[in-house]
C-alpha atoms as a PDB file:
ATOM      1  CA  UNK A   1     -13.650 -15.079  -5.286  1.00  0.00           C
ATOM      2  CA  UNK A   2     -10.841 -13.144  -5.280  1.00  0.00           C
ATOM      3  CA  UNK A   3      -9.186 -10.905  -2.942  1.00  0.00           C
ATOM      4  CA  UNK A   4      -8.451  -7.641  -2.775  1.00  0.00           C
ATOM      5  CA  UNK A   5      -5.749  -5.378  -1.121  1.00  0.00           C
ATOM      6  CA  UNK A   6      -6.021  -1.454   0.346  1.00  0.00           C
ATOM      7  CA  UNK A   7      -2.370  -0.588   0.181  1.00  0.00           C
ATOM      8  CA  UNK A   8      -0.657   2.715   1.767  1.00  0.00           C
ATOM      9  CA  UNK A   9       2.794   3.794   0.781  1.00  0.00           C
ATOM     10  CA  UNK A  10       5.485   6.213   1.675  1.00  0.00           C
ATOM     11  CA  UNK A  11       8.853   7.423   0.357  1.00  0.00           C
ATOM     12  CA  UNK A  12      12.012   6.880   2.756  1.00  0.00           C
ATOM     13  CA  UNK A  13      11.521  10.264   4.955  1.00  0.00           C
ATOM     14  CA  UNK A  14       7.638   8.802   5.751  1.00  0.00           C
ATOM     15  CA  UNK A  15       7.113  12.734   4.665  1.00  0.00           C
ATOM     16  CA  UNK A  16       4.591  11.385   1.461  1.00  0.00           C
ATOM     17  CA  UNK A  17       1.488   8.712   1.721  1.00  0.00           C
ATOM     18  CA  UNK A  18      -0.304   7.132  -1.001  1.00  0.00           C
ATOM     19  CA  UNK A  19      -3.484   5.238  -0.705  1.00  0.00           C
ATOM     20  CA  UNK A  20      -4.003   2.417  -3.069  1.00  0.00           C
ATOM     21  CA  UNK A  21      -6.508  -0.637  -4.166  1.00  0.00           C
ATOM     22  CA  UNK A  22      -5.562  -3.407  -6.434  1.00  0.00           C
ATOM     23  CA  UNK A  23      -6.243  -7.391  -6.296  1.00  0.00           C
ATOM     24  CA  UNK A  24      -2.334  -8.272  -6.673  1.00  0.00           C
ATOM     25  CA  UNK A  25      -0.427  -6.352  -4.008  1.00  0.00           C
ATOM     26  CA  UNK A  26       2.763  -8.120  -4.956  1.00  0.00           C
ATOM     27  CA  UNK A  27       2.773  -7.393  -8.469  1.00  0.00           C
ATOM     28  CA  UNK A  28       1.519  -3.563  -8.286  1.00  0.00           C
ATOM     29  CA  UNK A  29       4.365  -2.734  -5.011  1.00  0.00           C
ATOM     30  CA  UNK A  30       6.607  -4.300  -7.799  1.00  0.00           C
ATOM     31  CA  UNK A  31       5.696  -2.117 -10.220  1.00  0.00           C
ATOM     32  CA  UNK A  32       5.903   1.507  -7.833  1.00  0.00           C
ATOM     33  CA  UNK A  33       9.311   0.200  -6.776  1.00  0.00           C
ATOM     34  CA  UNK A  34      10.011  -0.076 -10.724  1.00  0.00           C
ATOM     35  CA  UNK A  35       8.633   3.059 -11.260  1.00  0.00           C
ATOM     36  CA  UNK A  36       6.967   1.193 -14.099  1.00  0.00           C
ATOM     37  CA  UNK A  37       3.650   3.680 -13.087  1.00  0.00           C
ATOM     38  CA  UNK A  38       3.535   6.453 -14.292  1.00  0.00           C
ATOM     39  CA  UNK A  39       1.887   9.159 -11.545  1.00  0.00           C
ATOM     40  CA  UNK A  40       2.154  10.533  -8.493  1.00  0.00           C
ATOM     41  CA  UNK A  41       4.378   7.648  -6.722  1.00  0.00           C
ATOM     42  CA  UNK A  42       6.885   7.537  -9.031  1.00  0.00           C
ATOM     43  CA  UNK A  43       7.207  11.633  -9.076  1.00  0.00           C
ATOM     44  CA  UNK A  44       7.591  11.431  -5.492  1.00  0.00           C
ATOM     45  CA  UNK A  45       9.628   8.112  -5.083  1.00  0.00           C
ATOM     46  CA  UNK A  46       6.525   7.290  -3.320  1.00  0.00           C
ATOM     47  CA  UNK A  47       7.547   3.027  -3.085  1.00  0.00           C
ATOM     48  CA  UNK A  48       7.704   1.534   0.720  1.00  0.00           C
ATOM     49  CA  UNK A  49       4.871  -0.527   1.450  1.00  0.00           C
ATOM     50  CA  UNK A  50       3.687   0.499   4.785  1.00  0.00           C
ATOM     51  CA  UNK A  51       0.260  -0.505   5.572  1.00  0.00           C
ATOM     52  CA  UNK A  52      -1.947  -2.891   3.773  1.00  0.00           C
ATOM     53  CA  UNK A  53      -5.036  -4.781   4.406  1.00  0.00           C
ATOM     54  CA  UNK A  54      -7.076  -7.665   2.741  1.00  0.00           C
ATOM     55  CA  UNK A  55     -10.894  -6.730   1.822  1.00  0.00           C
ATOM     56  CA  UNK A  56     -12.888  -9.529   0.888  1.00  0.00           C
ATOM     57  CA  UNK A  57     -13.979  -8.204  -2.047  1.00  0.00           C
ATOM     58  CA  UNK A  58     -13.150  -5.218  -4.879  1.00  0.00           C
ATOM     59  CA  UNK A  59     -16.082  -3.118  -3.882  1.00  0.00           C
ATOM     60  CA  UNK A  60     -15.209  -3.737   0.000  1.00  0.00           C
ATOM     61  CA  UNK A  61     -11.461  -2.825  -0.903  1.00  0.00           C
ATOM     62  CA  UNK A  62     -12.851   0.352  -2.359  1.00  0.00           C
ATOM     63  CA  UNK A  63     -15.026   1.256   0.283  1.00  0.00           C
ATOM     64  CA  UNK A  64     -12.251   1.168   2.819  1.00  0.00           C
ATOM     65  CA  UNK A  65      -9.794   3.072   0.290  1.00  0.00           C
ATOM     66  CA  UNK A  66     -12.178   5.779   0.122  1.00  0.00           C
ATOM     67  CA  UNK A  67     -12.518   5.792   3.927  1.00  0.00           C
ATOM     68  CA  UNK A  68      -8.683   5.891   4.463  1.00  0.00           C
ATOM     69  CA  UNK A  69      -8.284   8.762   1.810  1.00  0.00           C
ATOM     70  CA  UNK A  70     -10.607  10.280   3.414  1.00  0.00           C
ATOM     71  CA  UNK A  71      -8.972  10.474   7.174  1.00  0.00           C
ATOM     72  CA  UNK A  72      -6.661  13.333   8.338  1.00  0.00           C
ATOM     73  CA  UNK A  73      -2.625  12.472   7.769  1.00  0.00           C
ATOM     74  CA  UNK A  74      -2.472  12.149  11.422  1.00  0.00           C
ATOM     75  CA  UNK A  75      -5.120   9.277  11.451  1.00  0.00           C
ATOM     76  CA  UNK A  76      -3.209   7.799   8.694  1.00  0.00           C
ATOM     77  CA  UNK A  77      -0.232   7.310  10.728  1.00  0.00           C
ATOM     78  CA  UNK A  78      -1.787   5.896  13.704  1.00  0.00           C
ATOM     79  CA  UNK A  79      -3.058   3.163  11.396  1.00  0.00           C
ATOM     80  CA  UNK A  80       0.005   2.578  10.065  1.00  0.00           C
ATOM     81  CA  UNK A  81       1.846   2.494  13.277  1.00  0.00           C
ATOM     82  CA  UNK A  82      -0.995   0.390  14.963  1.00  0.00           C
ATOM     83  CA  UNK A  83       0.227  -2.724  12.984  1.00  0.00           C
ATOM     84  CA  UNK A  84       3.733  -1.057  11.817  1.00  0.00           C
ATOM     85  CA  UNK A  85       5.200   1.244  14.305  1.00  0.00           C
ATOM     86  CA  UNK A  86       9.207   0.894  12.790  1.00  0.00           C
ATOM     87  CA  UNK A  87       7.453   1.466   9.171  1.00  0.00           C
ATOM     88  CA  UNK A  88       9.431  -1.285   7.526  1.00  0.00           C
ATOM     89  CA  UNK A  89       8.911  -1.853   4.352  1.00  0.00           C
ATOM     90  CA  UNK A  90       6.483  -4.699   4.386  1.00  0.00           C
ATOM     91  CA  UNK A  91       6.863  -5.870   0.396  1.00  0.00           C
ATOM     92  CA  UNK A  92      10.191  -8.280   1.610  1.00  0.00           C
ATOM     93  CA  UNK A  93       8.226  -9.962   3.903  1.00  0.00           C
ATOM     94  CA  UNK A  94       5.144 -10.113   1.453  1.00  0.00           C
ATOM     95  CA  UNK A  95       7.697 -11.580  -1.294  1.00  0.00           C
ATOM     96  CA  UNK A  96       8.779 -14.556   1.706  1.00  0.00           C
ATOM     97  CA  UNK A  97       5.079 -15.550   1.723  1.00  0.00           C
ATOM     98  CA  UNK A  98       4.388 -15.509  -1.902  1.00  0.00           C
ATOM     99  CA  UNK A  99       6.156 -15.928  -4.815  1.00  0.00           C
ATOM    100  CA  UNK A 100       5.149 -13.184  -6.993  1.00  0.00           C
ATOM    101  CA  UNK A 101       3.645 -14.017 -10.443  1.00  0.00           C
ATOM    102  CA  UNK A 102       3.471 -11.047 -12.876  1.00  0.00           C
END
């Protein structure tokens, strides 16, 4: 089975957040930071990886998407800063653990 990601990113002034859902984190960070998407993150420069977590499933990944889009900004950032309080861009250290395959 394969996994699934729930993905939140920012632009450099942490002012913007995007909440995303995808089964190939690498590859789709790759493509925001490529502004190969067309959309809301590449209007915004929306492309440092902030937050992400693995769902066991699409339909689980989903389900906890729509719950995160669903939570105030504030709640948002205390999720973020739970696991990333610096809010480094976590796609580097993603990249050292995987080689990406597009």
């Amino acid at each position: 089975m394969r996994c699934s990601y729930v993905y939140i990113l920012s632009d450099v002034n942490n002012r913007i957040l995007y909440t995303g859902v995808i089964s190939n984190l690498l590859k789709r960070v790759w493509e925001h930071k490529n502004h190969i998407v067309d959309g809301f993150t590449k209007r915004y420069n929306v492309t440092k990886l902030v937050y992400y977590e693995e769902g066991e499933n699409i339909n689980s990944a989903i389900s906890r998407e729509k719950q995160i889009k669903g939570k105030l900004r504030k709640k948002k950032i205390v999720l973020i800063e739970k696991s990333n309080p610096e809010w480094r861009d976590l796609y580097l250290d993603l990249v050292n653990e995987k080689p990406m395959s597009l």
